[in-house]
Every structure is written in structure tokens, then in C-alpha cells.
PDB file of N, CA and C in Angstrom:
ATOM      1  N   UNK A   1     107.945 105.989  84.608  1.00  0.00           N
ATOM      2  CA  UNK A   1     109.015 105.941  85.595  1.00  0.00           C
ATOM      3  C   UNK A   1     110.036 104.897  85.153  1.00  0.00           C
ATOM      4  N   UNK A   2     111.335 105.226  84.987  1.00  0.00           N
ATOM      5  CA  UNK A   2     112.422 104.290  84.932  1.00  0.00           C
ATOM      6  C   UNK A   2     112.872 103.220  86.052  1.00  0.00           C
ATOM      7  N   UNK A   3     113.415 102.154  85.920  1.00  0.00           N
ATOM      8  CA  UNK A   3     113.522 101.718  87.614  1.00  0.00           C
ATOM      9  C   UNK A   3     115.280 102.598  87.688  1.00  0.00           C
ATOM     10  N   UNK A   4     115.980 103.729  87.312  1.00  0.00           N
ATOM     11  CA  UNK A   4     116.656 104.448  87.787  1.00  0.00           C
ATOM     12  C   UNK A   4     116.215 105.456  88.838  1.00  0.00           C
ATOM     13  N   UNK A   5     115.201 105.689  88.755  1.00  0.00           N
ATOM     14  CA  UNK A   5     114.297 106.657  89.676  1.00  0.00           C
ATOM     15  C   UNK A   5     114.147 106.490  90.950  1.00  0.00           C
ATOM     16  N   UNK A   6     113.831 106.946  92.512  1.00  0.00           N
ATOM     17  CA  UNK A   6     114.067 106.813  93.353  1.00  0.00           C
ATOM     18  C   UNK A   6     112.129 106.660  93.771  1.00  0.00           C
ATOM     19  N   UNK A   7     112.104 105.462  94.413  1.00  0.00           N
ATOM     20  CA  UNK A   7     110.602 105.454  94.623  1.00  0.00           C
ATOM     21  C   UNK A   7     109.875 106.736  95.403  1.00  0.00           C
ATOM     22  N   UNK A   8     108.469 106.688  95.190  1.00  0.00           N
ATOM     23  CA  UNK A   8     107.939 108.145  95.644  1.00  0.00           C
ATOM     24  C   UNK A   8     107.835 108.257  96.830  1.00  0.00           C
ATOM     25  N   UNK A   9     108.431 107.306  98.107  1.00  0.00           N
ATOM     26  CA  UNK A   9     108.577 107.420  99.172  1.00  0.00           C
ATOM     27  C   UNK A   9     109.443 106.427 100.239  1.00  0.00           C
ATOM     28  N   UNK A  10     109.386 107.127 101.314  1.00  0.00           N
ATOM     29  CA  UNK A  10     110.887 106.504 101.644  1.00  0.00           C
ATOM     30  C   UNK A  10     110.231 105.623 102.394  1.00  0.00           C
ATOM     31  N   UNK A  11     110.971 104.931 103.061  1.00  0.00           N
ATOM     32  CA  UNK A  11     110.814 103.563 103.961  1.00  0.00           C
ATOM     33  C   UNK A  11     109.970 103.918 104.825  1.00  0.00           C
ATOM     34  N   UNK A  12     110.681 104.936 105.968  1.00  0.00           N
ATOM     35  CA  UNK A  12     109.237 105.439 106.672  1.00  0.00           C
ATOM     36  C   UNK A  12     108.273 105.823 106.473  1.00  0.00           C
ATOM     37  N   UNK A  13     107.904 106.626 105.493  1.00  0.00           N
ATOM     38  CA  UNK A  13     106.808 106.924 104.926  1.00  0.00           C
ATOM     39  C   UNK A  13     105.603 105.664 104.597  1.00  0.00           C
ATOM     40  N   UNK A  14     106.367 104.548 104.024  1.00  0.00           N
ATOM     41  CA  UNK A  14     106.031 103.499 103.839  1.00  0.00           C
ATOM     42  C   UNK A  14     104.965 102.553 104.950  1.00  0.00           C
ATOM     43  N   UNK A  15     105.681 102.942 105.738  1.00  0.00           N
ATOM     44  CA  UNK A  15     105.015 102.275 107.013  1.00  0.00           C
ATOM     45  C   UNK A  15     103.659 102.647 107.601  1.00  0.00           C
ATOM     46  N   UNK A  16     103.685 103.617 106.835  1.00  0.00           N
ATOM     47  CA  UNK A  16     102.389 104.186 107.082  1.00  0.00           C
ATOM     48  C   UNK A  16     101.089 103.331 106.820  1.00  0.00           C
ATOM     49  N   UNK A  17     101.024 102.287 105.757  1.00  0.00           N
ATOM     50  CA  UNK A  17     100.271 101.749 105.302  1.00  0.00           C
ATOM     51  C   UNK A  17     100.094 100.719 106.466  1.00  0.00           C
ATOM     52  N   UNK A  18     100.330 100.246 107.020  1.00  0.00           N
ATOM     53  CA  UNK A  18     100.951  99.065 107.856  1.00  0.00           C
ATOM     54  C   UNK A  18      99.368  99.487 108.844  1.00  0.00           C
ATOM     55  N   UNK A  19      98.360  98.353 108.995  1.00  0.00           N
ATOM     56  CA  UNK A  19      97.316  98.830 109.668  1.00  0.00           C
ATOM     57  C   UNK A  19      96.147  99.367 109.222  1.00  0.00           C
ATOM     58  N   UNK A  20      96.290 100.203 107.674  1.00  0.00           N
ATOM     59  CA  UNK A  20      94.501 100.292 106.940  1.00  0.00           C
ATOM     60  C   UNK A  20      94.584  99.443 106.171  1.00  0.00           C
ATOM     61  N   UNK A  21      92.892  99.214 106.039  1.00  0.00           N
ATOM     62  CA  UNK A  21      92.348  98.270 105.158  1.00  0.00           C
ATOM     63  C   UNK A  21      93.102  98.168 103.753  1.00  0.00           C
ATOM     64  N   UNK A  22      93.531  97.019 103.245  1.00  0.00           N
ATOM     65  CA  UNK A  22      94.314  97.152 101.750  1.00  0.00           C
ATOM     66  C   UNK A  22      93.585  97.560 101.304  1.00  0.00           C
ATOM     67  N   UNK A  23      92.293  97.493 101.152  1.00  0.00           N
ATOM     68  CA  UNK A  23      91.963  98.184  99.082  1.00  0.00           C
ATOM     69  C   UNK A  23      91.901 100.213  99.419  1.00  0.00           C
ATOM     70  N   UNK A  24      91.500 100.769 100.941  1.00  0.00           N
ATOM     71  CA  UNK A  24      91.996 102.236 101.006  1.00  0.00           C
ATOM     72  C   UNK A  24      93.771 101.791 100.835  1.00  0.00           C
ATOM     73  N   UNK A  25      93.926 101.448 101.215  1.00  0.00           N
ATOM     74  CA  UNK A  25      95.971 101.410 101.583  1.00  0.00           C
ATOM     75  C   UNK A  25      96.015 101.532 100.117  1.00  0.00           C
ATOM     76  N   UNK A  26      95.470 100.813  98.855  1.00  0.00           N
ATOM     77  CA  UNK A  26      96.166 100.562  97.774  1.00  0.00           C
ATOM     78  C   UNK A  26      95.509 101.816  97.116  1.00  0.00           C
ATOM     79  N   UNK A  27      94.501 102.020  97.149  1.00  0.00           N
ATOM     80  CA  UNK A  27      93.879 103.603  96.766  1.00  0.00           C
ATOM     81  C   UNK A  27      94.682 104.955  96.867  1.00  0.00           C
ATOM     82  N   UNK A  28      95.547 105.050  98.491  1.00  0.00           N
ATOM     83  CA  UNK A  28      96.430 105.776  99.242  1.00  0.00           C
ATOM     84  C   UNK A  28      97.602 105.744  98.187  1.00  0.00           C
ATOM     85  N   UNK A  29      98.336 104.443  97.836  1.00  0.00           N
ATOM     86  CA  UNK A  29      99.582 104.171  97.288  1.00  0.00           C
ATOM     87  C   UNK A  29      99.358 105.020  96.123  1.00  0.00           C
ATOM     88  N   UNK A  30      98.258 104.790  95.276  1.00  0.00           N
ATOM     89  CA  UNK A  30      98.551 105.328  94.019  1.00  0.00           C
ATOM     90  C   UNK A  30      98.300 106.724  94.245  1.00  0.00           C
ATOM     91  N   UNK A  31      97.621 106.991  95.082  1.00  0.00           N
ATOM     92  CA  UNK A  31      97.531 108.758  95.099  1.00  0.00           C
ATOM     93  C   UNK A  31      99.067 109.384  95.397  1.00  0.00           C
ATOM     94  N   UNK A  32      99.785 108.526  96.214  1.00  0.00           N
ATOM     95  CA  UNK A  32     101.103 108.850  96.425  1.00  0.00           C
ATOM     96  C   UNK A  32     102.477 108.525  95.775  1.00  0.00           C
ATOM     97  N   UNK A  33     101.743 107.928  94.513  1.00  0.00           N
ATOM     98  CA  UNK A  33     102.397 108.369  93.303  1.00  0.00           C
ATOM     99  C   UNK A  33     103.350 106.788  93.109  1.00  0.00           C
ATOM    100  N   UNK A  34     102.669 105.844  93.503  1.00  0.00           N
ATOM    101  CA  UNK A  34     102.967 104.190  93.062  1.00  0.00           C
ATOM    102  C   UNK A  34     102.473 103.578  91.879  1.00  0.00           C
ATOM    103  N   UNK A  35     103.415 103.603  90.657  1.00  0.00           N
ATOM    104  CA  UNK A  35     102.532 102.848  89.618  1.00  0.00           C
ATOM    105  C   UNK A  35     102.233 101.995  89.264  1.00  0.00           C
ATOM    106  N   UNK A  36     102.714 100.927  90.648  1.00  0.00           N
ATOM    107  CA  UNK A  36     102.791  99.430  90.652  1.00  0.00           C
ATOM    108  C   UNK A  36     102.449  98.806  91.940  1.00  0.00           C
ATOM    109  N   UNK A  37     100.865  98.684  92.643  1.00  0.00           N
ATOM    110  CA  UNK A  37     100.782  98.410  93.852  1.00  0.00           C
ATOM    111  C   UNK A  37     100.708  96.835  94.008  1.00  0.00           C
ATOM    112  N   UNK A  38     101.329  96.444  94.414  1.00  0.00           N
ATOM    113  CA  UNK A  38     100.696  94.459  94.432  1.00  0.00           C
ATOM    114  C   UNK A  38     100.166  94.322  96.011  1.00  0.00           C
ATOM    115  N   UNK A  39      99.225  93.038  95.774  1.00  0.00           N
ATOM    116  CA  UNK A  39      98.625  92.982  96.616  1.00  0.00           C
ATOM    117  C   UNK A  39      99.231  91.408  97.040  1.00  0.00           C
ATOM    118  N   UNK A  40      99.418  91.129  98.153  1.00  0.00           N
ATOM    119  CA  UNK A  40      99.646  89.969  98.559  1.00  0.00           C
ATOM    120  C   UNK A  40      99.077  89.565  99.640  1.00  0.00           C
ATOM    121  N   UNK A  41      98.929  88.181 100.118  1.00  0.00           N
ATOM    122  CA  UNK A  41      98.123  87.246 101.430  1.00  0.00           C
ATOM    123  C   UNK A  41      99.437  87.061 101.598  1.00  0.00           C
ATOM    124  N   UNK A  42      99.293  86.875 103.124  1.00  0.00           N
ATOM    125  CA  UNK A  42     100.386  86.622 104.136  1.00  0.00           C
ATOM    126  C   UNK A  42     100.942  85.119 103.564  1.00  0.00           C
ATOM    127  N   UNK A  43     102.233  84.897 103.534  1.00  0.00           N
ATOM    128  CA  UNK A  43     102.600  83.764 103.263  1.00  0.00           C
ATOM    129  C   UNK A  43     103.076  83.518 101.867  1.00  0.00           C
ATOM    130  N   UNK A  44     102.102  84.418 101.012  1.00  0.00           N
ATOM    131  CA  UNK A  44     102.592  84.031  99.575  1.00  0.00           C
ATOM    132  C   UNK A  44     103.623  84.273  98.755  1.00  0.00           C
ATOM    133  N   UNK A  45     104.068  83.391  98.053  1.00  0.00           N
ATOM    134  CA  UNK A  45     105.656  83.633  97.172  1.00  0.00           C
ATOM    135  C   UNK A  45     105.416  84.990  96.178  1.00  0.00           C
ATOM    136  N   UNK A  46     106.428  85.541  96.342  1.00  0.00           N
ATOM    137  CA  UNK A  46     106.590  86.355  95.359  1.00  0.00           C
ATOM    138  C   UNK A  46     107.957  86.945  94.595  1.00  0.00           C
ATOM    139  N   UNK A  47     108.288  87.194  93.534  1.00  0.00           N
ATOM    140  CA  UNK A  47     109.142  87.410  93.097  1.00  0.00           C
ATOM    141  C   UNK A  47     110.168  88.195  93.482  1.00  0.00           C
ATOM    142  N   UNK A  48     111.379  88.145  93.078  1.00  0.00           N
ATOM    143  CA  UNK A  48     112.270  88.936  93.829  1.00  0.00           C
ATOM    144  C   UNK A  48     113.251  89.890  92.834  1.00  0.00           C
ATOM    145  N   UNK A  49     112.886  90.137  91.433  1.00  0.00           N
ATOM    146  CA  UNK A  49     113.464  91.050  91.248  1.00  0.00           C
ATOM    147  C   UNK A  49     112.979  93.041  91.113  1.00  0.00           C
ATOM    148  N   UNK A  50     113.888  93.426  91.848  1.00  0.00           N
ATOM    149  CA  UNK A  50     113.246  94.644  92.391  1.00  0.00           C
ATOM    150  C   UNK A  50     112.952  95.955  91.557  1.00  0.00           C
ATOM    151  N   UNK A  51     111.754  96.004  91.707  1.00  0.00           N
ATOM    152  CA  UNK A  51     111.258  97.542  90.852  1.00  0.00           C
ATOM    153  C   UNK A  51     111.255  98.546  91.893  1.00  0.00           C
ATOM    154  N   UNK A  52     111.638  99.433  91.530  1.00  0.00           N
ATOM    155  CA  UNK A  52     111.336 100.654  92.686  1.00  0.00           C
ATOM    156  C   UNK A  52     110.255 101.173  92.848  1.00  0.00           C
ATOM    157  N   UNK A  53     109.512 101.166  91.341  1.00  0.00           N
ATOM    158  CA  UNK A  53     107.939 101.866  91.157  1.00  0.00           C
ATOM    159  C   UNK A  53     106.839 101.159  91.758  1.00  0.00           C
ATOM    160  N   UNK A  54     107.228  99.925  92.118  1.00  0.00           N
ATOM    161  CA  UNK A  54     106.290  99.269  92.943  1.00  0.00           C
ATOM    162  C   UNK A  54     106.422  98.624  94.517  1.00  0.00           C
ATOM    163  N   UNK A  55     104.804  98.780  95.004  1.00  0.00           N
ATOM    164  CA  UNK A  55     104.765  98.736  96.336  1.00  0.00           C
ATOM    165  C   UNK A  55     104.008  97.256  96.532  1.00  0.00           C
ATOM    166  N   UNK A  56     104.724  96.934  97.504  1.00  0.00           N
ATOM    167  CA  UNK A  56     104.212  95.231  97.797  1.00  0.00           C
ATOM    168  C   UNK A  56     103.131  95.438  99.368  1.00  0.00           C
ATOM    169  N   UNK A  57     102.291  95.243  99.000  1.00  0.00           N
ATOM    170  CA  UNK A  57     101.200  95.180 100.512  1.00  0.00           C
ATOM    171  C   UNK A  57     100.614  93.762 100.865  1.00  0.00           C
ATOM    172  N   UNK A  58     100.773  93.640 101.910  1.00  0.00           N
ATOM    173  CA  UNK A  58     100.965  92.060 102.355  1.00  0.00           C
ATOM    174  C   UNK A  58      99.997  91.931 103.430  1.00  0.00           C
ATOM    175  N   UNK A  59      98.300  91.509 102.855  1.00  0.00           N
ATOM    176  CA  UNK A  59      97.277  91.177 104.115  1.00  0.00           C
ATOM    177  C   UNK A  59      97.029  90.363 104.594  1.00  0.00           C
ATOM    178  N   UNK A  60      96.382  90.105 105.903  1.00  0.00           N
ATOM    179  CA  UNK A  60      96.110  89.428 106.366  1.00  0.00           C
ATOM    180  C   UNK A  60      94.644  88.242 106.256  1.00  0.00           C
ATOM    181  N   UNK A  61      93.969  89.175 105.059  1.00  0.00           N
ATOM    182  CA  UNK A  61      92.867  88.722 104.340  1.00  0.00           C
ATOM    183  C   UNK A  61      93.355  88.211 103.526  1.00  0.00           C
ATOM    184  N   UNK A  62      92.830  87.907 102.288  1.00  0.00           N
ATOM    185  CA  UNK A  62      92.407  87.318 101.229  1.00  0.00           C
ATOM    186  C   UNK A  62      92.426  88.421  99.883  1.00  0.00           C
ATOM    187  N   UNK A  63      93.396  87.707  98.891  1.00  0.00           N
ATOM    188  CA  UNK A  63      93.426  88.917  97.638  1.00  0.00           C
ATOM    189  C   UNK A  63      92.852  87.870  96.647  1.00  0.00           C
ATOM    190  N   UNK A  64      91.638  88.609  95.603  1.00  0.00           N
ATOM    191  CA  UNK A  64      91.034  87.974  94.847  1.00  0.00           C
ATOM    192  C   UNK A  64      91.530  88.831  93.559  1.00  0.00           C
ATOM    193  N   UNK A  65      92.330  88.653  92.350  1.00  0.00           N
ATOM    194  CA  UNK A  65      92.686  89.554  91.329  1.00  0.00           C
ATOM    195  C   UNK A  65      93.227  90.779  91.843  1.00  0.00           C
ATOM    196  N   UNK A  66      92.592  92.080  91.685  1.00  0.00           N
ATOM    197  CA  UNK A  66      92.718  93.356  91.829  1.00  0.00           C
ATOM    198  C   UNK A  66      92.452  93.569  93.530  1.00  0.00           C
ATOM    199  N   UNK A  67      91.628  93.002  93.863  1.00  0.00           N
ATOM    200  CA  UNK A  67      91.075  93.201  95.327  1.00  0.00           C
ATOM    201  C   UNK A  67      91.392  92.441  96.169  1.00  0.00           C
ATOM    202  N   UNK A  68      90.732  92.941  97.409  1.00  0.00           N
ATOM    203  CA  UNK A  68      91.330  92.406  98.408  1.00  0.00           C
ATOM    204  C   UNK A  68      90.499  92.635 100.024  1.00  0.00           C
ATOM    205  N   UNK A  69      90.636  91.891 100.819  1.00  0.00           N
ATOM    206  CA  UNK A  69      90.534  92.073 101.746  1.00  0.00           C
ATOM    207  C   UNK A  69      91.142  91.761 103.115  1.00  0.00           C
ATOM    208  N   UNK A  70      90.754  92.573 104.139  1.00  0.00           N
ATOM    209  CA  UNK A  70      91.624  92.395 105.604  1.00  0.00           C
ATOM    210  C   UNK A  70      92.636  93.762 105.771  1.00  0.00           C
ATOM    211  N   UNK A  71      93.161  93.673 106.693  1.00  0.00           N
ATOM    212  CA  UNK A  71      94.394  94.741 106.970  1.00  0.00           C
ATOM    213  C   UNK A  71      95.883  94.474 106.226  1.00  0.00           C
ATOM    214  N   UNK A  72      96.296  95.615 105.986  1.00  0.00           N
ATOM    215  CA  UNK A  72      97.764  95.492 105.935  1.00  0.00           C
ATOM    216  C   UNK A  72      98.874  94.877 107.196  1.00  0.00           C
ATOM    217  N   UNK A  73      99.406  94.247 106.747  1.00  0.00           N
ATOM    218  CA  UNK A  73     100.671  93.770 108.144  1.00  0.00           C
ATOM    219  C   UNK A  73     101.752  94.052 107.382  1.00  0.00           C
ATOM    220  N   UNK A  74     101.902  94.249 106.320  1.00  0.00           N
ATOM    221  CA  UNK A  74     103.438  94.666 106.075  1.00  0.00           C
ATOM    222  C   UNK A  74     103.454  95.251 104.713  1.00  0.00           C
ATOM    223  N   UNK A  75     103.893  96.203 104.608  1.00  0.00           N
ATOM    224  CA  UNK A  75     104.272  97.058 103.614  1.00  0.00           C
ATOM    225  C   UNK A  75     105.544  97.487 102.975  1.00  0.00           C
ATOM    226  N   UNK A  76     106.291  97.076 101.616  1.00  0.00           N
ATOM    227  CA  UNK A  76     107.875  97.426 101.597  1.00  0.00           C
ATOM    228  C   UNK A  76     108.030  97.583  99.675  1.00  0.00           C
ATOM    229  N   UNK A  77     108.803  98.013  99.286  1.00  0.00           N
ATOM    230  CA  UNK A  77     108.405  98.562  98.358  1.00  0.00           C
ATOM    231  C   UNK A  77     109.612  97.485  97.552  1.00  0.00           C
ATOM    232  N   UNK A  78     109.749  97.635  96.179  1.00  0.00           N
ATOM    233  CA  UNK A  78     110.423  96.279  95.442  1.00  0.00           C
ATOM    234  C   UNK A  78     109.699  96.049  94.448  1.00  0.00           C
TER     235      UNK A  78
END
């Protein structure tokens, strides 16, 4: 995917994640065609220049490397 490309889903769609467990939510993302899911804890810095191919999921648990735990609270793509 180029970042000219239009991500594989739109904002609303997006929101969908907002409420399941991150590691199904991040399972979900890539089935729906995200080739870049990040995982983030509430609060934490993260970069700001924007990819389209990737989806930022922001829990309320605890992300250890690849994994993660707790719910999603916010989901937005970048």
C-alpha cells in the first residue's frame, strides 16, 4: 500500500473498534485490511506523522510488545 491510497475504512467504520478487547480489535483490523495496527495505553506519546495504512488503538489496559490488554477507548487511523 502507498500512503497515496485511501485507508481501508472510513472513520465510521472505524469506530467500530471502540469497546472490544484490543488483541480481537487488532485481529478484526487486519482482517479488514490494516497493514499497520499499533497498539497504544491511554496516555502514551505517539508520533504524529500520518500513514493512512495504519490504525492506532488506544487501551485502557496495558500493551506489552505485540500484545495487549483491556478494552479499546479510542480508535483513529494515522
Amino acid at each position: 500500500m502507498t500512503f497515496s491510497e485511501a485507508p481501508p475504512e472510513t472513520d465510521d467504520e472505524i469506530r467500530r473498534y471502540v469497546g472490544m478487547e484490543v488483541m480481537a480489535a487488532r485481529v478484526e483490523a487486519e482482517r479488514a485490511g490494516w497493514t499497520v495496527v499499533r497498539l497504544l495505553e491511554e496516555g502514551m506519546f505517539r508520533t504524529m506523522e500520518y500513514q493512512p495504512n495504519r490504525l492506532n488503538l488506544t487501551t485502557d489496559g496495558a500493551i506489552d510488545g505485540s500484545t495487549g490488554t483491556g478494552t479499546v477507548i479510542e480508535a483513529d487511523n494515522g
